[in-house]
C-alpha atoms as a PDB file:
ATOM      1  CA  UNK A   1      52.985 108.428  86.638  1.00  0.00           C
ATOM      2  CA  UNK A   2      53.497 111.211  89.277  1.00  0.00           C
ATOM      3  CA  UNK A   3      53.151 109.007  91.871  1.00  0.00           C
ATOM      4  CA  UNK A   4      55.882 107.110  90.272  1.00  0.00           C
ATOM      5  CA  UNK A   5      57.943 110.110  89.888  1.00  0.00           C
ATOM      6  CA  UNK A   6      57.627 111.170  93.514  1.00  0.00           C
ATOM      7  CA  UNK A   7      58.802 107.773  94.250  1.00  0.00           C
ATOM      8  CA  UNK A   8      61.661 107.363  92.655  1.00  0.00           C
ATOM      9  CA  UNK A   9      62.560 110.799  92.986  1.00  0.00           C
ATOM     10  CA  UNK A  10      62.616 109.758  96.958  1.00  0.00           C
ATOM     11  CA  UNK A  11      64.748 106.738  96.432  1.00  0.00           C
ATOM     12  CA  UNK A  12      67.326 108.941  94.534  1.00  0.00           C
ATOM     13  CA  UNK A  13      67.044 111.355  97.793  1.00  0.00           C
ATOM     14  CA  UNK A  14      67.838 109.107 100.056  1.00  0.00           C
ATOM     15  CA  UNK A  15      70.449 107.293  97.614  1.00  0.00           C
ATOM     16  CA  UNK A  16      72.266 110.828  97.573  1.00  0.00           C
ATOM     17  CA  UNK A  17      72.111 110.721 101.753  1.00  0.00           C
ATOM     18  CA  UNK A  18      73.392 107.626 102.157  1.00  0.00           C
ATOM     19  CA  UNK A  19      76.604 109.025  99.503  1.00  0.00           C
ATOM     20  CA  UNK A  20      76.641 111.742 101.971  1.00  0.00           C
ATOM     21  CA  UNK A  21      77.499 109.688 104.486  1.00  0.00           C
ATOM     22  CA  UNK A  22      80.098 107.441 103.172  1.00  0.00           C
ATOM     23  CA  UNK A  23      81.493 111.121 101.951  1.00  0.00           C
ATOM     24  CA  UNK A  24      81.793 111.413 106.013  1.00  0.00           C
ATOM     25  CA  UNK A  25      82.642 108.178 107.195  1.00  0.00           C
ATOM     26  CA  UNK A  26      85.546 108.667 104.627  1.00  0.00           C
ATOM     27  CA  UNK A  27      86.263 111.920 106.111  1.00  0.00           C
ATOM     28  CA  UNK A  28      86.440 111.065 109.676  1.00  0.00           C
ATOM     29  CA  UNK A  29      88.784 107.697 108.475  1.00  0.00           C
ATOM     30  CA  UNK A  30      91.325 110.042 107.225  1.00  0.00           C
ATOM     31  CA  UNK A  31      91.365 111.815 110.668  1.00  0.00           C
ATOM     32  CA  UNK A  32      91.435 108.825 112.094  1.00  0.00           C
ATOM     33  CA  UNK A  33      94.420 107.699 110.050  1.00  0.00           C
ATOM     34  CA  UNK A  34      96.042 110.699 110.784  1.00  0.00           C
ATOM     35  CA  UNK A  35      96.460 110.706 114.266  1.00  0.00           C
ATOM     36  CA  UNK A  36      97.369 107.485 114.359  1.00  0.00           C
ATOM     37  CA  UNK A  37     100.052 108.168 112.188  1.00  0.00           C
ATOM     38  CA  UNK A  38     100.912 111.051 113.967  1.00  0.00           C
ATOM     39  CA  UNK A  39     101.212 109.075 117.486  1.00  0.00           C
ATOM     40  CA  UNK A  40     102.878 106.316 116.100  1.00  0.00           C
ATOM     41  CA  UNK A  41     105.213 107.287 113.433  1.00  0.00           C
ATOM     42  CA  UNK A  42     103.449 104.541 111.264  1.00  0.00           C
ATOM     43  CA  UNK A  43     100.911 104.306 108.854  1.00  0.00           C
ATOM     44  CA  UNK A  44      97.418 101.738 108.948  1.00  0.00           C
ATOM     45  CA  UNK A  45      98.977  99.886 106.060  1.00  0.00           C
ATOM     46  CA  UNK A  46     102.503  99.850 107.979  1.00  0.00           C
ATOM     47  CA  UNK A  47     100.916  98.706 111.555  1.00  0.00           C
ATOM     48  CA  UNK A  48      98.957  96.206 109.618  1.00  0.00           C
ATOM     49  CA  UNK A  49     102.449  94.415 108.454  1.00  0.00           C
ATOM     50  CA  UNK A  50     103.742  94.638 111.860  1.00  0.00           C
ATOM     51  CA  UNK A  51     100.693  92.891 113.119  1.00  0.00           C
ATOM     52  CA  UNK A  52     100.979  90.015 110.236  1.00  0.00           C
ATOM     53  CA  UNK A  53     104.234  89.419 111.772  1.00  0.00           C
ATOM     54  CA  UNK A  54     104.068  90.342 115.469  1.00  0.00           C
ATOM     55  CA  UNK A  55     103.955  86.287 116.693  1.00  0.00           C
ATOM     56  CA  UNK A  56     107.555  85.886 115.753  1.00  0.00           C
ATOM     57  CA  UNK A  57     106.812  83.288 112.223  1.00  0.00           C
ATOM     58  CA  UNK A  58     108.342  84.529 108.650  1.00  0.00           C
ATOM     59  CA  UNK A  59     105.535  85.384 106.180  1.00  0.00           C
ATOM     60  CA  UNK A  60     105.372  85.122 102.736  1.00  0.00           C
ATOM     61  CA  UNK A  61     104.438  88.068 100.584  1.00  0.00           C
ATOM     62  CA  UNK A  62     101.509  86.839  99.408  1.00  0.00           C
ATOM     63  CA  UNK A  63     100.282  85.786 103.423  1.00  0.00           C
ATOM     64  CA  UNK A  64     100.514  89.091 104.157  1.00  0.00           C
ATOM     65  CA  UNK A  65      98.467  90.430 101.689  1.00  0.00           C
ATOM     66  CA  UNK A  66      95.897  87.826 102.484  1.00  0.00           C
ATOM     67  CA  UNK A  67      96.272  89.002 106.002  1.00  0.00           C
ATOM     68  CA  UNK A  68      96.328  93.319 105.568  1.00  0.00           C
ATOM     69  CA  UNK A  69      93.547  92.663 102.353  1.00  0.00           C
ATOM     70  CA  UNK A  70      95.381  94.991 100.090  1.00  0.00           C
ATOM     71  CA  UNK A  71      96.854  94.392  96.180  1.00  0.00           C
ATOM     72  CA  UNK A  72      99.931  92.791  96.028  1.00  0.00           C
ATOM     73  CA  UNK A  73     101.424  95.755  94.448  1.00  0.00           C
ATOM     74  CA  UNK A  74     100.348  97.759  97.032  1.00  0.00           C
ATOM     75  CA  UNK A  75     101.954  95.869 100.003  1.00  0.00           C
ATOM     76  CA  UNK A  76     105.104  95.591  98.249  1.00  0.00           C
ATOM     77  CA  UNK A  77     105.191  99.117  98.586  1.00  0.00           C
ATOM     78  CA  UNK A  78     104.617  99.136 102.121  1.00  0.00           C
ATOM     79  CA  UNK A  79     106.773  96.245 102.516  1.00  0.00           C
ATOM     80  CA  UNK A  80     109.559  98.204 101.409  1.00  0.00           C
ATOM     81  CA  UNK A  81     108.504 101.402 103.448  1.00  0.00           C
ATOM     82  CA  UNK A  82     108.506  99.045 106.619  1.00  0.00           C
ATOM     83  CA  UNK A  83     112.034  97.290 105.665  1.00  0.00           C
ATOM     84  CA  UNK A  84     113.367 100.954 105.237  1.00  0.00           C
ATOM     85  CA  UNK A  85     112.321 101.917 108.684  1.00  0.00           C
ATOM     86  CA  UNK A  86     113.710  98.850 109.812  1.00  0.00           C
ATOM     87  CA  UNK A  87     110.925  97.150 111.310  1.00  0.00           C
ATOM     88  CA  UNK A  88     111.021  93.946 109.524  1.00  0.00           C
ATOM     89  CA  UNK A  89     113.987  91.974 107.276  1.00  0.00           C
ATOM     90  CA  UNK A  90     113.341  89.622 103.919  1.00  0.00           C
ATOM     91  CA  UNK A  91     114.847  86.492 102.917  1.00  0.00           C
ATOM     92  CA  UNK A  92     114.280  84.855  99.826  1.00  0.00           C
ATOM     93  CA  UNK A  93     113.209  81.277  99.572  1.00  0.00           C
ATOM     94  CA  UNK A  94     115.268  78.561 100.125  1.00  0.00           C
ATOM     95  CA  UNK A  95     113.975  76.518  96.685  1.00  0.00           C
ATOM     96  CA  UNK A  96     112.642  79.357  94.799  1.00  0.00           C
ATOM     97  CA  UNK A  97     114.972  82.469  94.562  1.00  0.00           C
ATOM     98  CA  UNK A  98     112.111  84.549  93.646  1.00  0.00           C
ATOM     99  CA  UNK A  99     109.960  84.083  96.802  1.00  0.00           C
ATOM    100  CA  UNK A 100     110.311  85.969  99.746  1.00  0.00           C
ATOM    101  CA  UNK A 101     109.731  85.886 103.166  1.00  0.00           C
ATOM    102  CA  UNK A 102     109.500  88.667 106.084  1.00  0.00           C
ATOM    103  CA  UNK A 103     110.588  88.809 109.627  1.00  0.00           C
ATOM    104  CA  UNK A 104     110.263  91.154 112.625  1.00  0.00           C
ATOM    105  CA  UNK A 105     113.804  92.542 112.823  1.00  0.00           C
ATOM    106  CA  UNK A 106     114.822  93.355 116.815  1.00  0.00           C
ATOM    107  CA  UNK A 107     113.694  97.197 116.334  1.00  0.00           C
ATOM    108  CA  UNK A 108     110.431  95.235 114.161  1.00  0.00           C
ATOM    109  CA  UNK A 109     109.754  93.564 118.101  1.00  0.00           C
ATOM    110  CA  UNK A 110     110.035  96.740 120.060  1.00  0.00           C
ATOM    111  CA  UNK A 111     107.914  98.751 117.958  1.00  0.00           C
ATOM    112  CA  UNK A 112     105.002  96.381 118.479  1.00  0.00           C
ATOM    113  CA  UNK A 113     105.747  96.121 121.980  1.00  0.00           C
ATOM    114  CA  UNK A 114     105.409 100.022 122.399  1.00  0.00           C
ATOM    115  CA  UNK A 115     102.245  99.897 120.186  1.00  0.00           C
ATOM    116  CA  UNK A 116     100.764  96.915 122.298  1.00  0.00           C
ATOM    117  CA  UNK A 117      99.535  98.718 124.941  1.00  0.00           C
ATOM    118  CA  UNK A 118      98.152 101.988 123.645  1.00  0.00           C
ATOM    119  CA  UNK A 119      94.489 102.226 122.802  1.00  0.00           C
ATOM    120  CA  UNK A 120      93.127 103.214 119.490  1.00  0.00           C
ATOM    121  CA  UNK A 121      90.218 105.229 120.832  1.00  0.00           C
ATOM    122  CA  UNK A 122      88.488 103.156 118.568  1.00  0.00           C
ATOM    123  CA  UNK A 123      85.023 103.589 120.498  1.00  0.00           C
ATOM    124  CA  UNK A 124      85.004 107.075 119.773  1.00  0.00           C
ATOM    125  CA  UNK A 125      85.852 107.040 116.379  1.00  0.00           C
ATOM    126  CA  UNK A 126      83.090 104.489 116.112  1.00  0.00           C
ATOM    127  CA  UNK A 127      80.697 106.876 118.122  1.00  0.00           C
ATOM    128  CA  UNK A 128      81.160 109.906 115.619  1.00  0.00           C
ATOM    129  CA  UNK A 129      80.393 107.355 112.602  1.00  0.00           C
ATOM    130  CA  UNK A 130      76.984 106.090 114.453  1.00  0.00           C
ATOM    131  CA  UNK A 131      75.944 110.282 115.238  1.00  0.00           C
ATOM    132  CA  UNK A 132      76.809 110.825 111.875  1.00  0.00           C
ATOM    133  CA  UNK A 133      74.855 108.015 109.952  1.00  0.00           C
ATOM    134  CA  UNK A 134      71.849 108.943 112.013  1.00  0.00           C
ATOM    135  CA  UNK A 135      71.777 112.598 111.164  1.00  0.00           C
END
């Protein structure tokens, strides 16, 4: 029974470390998100709509939250946050009034073409996570 003890109280151990890490990982994504945000005056969720969109073809709602893998209610939000900022236009459908479509407005174009050629610093974001999941 001890030995079963000892065991599972090890498994438990390392199930709290590997919490402990996600608890990181999670940490450094929110810097991460952050500075982007800060440098580019645009959330993840916001870039993620402009990249749905960047080749130039309308989008339904629902293909872009296929595309950005968030809930529908939660990329309406962002929708609207983007449309406010002007970055992209709607249209509603032709044959149904209650389906709606998005395109890159002019200022949509320019602020992917200022965000195409900046780097994420992605590599050393994913550096930190690999030094911290093998502490």
């Amino acid at each position: 029974m001890l030995r079963k003890d000892l065991y599972l109280c090890s498994v438990n151990q390392l199930y709290m470390d590997d919490i402990c890490i996600v608890k990181e990982v999670y940490k450094l994504l929110y810097q991460f998100e952050k500075d982007f945000s800060e440098r580019h005056k645009v959330t993840i969720n916001d870039a993620m709509v402009l990249c749905c969109l960047k080749n130039g073809e309308e989008k339904s709602a629902g293909d872009i939250c296929e595309f950005v893998g968030l809930s529908n209610s939660r990329v309406s939000k962002v929708l609207c946050t983007v449309e406010e900022m002007g970055y992209i236009q709607r249209r509603l459908g032709s044959n149904d009034k209650r389906q709606m479509f998005f395109s890159l407005t002019e200022s949509g174009k320019k602020k992917v073409d200022s965000m195409k050629g900046q780097s994420l610093h992605f590599s050393e974001f994913l550096k930190t996570i690999s030094k911290q999941c093998s502490v």
